[in-house]
PDB file of N, CA and C in Angstrom:
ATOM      1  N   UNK A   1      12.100 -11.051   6.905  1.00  0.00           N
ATOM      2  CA  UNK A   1      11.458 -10.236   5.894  1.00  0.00           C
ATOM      3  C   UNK A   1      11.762  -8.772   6.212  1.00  0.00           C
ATOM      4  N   UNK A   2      12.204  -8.094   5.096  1.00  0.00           N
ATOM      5  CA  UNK A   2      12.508  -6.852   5.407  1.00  0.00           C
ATOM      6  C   UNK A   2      11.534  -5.791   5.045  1.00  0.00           C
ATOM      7  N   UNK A   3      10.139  -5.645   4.016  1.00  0.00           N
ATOM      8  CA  UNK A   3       9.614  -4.870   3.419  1.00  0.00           C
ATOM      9  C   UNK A   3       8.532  -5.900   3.408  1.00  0.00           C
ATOM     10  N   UNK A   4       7.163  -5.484   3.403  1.00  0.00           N
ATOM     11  CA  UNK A   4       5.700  -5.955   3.052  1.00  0.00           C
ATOM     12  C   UNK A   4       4.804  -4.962   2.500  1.00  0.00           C
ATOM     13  N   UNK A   5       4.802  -5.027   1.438  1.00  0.00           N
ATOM     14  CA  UNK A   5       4.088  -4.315   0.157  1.00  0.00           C
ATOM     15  C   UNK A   5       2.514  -5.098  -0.089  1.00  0.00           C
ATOM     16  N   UNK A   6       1.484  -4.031  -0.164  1.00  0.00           N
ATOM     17  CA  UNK A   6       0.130  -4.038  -0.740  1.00  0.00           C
ATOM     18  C   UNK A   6       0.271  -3.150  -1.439  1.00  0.00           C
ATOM     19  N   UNK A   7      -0.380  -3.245  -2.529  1.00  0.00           N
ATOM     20  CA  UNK A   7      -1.292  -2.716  -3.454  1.00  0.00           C
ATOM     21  C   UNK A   7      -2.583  -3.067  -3.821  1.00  0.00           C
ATOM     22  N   UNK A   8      -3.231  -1.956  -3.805  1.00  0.00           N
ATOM     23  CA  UNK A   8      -4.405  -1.897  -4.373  1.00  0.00           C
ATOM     24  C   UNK A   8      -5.054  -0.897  -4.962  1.00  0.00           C
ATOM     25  N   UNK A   9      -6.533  -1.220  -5.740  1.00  0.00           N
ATOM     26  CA  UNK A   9      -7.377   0.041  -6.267  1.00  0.00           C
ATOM     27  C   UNK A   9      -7.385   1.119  -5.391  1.00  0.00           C
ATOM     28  N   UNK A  10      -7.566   2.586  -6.060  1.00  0.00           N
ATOM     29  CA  UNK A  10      -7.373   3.533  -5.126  1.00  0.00           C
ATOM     30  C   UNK A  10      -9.372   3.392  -4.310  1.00  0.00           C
ATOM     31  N   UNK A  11     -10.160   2.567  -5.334  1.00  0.00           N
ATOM     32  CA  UNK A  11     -11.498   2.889  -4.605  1.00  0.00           C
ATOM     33  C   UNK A  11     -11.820   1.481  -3.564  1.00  0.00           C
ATOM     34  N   UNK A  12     -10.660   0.716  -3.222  1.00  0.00           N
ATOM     35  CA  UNK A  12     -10.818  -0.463  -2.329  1.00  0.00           C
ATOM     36  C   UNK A  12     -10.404   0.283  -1.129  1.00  0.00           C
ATOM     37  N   UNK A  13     -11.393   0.966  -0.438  1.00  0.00           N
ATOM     38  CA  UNK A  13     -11.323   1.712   1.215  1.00  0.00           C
ATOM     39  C   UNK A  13     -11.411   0.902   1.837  1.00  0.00           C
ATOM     40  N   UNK A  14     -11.839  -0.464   2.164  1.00  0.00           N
ATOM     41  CA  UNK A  14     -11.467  -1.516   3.233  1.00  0.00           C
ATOM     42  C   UNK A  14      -9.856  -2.079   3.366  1.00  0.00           C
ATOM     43  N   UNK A  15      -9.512  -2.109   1.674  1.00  0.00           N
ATOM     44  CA  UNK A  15      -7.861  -2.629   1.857  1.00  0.00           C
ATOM     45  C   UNK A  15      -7.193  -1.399   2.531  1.00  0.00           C
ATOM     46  N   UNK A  16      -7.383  -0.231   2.241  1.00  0.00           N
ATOM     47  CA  UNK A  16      -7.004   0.828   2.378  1.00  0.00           C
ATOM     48  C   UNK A  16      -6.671   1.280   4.005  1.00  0.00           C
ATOM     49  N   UNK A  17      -7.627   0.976   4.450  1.00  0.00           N
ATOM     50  CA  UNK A  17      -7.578   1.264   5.944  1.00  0.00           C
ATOM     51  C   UNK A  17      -7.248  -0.020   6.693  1.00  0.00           C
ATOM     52  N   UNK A  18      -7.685  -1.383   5.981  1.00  0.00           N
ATOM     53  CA  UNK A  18      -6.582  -2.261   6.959  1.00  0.00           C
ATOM     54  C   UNK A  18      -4.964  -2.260   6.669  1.00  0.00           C
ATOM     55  N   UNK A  19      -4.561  -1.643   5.733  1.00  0.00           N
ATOM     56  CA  UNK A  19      -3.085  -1.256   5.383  1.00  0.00           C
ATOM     57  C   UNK A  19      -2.733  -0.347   6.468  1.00  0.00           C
ATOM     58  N   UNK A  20      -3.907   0.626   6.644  1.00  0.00           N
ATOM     59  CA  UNK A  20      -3.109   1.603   7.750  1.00  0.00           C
ATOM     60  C   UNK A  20      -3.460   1.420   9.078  1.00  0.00           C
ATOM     61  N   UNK A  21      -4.835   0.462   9.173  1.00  0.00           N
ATOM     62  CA  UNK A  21      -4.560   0.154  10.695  1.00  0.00           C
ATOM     63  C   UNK A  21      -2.890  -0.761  10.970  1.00  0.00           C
ATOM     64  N   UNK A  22      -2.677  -1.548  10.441  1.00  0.00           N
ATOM     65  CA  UNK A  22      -1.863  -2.143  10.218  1.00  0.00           C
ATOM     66  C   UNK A  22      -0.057  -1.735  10.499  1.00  0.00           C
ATOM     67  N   UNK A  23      -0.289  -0.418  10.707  1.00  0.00           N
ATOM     68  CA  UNK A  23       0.888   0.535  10.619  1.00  0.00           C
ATOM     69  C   UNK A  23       1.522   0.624   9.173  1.00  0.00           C
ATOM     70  N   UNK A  24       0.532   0.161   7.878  1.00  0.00           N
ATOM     71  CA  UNK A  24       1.204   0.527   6.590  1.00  0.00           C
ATOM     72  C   UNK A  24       1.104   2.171   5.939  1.00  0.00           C
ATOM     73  N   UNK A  25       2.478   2.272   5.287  1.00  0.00           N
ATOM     74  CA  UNK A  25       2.558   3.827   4.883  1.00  0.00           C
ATOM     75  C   UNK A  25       2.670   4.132   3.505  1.00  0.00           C
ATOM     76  N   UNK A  26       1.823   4.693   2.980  1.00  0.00           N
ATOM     77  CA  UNK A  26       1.622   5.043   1.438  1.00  0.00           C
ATOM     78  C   UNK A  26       2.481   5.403   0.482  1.00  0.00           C
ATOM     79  N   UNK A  27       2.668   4.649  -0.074  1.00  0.00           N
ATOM     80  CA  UNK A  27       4.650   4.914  -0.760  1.00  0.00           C
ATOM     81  C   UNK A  27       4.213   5.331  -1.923  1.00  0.00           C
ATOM     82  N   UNK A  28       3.437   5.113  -2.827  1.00  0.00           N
ATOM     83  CA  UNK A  28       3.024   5.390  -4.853  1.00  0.00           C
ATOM     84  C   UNK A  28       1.569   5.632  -4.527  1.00  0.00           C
ATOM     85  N   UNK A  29       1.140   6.717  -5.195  1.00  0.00           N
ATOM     86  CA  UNK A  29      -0.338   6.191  -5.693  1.00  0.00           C
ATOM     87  C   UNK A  29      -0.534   7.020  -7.043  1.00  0.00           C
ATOM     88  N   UNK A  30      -0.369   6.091  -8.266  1.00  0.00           N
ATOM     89  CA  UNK A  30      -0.346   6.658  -9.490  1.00  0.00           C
ATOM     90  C   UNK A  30      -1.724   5.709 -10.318  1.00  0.00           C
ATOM     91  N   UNK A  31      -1.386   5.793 -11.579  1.00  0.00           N
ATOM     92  CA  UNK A  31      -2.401   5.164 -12.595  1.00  0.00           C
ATOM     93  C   UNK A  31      -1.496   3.666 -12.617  1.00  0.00           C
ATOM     94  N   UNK A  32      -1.822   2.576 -13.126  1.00  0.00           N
ATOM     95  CA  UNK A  32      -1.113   1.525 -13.622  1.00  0.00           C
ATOM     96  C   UNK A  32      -1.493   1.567 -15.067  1.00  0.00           C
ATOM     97  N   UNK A  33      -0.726   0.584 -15.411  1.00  0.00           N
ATOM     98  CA  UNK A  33      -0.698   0.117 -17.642  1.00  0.00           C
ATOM     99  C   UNK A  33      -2.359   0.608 -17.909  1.00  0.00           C
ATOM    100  N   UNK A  34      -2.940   0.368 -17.028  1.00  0.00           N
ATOM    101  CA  UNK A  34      -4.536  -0.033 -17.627  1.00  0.00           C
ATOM    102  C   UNK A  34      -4.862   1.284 -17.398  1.00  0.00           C
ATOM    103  N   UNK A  35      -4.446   2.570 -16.995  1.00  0.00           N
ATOM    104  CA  UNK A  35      -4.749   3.712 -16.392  1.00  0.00           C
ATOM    105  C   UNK A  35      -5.775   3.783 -14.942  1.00  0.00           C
ATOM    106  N   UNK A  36      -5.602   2.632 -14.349  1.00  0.00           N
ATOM    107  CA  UNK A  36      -6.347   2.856 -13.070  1.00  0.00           C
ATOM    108  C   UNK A  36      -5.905   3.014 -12.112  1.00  0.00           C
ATOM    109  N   UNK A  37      -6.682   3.525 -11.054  1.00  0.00           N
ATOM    110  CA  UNK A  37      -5.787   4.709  -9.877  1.00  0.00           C
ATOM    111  C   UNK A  37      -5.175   3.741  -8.842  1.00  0.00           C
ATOM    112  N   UNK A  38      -4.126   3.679  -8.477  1.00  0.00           N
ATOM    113  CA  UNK A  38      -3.920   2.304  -7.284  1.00  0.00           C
ATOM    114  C   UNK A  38      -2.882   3.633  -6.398  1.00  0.00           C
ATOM    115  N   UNK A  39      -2.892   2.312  -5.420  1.00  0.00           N
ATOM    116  CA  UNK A  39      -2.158   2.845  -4.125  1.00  0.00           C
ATOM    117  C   UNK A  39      -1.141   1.783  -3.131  1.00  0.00           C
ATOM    118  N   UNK A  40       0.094   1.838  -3.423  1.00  0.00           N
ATOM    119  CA  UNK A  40       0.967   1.118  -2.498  1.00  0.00           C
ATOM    120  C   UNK A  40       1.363   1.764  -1.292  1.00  0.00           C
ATOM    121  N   UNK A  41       0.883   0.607  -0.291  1.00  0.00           N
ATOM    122  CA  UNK A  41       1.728   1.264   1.210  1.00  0.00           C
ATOM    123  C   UNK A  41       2.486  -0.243   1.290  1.00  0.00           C
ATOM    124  N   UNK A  42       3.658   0.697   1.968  1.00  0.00           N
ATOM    125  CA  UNK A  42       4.595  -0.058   2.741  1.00  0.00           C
ATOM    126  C   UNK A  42       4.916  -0.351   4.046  1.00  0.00           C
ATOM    127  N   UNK A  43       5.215  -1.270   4.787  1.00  0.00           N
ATOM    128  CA  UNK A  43       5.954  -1.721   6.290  1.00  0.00           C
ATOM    129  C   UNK A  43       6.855  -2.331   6.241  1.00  0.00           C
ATOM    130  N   UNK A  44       7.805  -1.789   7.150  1.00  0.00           N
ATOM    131  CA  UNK A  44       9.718  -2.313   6.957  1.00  0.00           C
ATOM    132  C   UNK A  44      10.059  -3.040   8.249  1.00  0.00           C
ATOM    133  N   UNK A  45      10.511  -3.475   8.438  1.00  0.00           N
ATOM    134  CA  UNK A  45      11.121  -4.621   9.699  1.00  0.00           C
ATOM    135  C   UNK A  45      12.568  -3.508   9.849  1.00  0.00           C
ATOM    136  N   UNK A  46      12.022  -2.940  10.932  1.00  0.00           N
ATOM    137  CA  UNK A  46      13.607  -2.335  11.588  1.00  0.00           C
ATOM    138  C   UNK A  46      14.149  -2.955  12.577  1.00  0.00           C
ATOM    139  N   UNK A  47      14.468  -3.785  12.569  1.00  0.00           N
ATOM    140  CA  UNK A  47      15.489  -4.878  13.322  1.00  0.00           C
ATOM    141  C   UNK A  47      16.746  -4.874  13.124  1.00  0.00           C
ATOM    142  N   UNK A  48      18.092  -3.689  14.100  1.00  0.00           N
ATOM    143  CA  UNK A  48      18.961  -3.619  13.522  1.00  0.00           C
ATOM    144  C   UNK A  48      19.913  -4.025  14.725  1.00  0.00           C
TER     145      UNK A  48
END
């Protein structure tokens, strides 16, 4: 696996902080279709 993507609501602070205990890093945080605030973090497999 090269990339592991969450998303979630920007007001879900539990997903939020187990993303970043996690070593995940905040790549988007815009509105979606429905206009609600979300937030994607990302973690990459650097295995080269």
């Amino acid at each position: 696996m090269e990339k592991l993507t969450a998303r979630m609501f920007k007001k879900n602070i539990a997903s939020i902080k187990l993303s970043e205990h996690c070593g995940m890093k905040l790549v988007k945080s815009e509105p979606n279709e429905d206009d609600v605030d979300f937030y994607e973090y990302e973690i990459t497999n650097k295995t080269e």
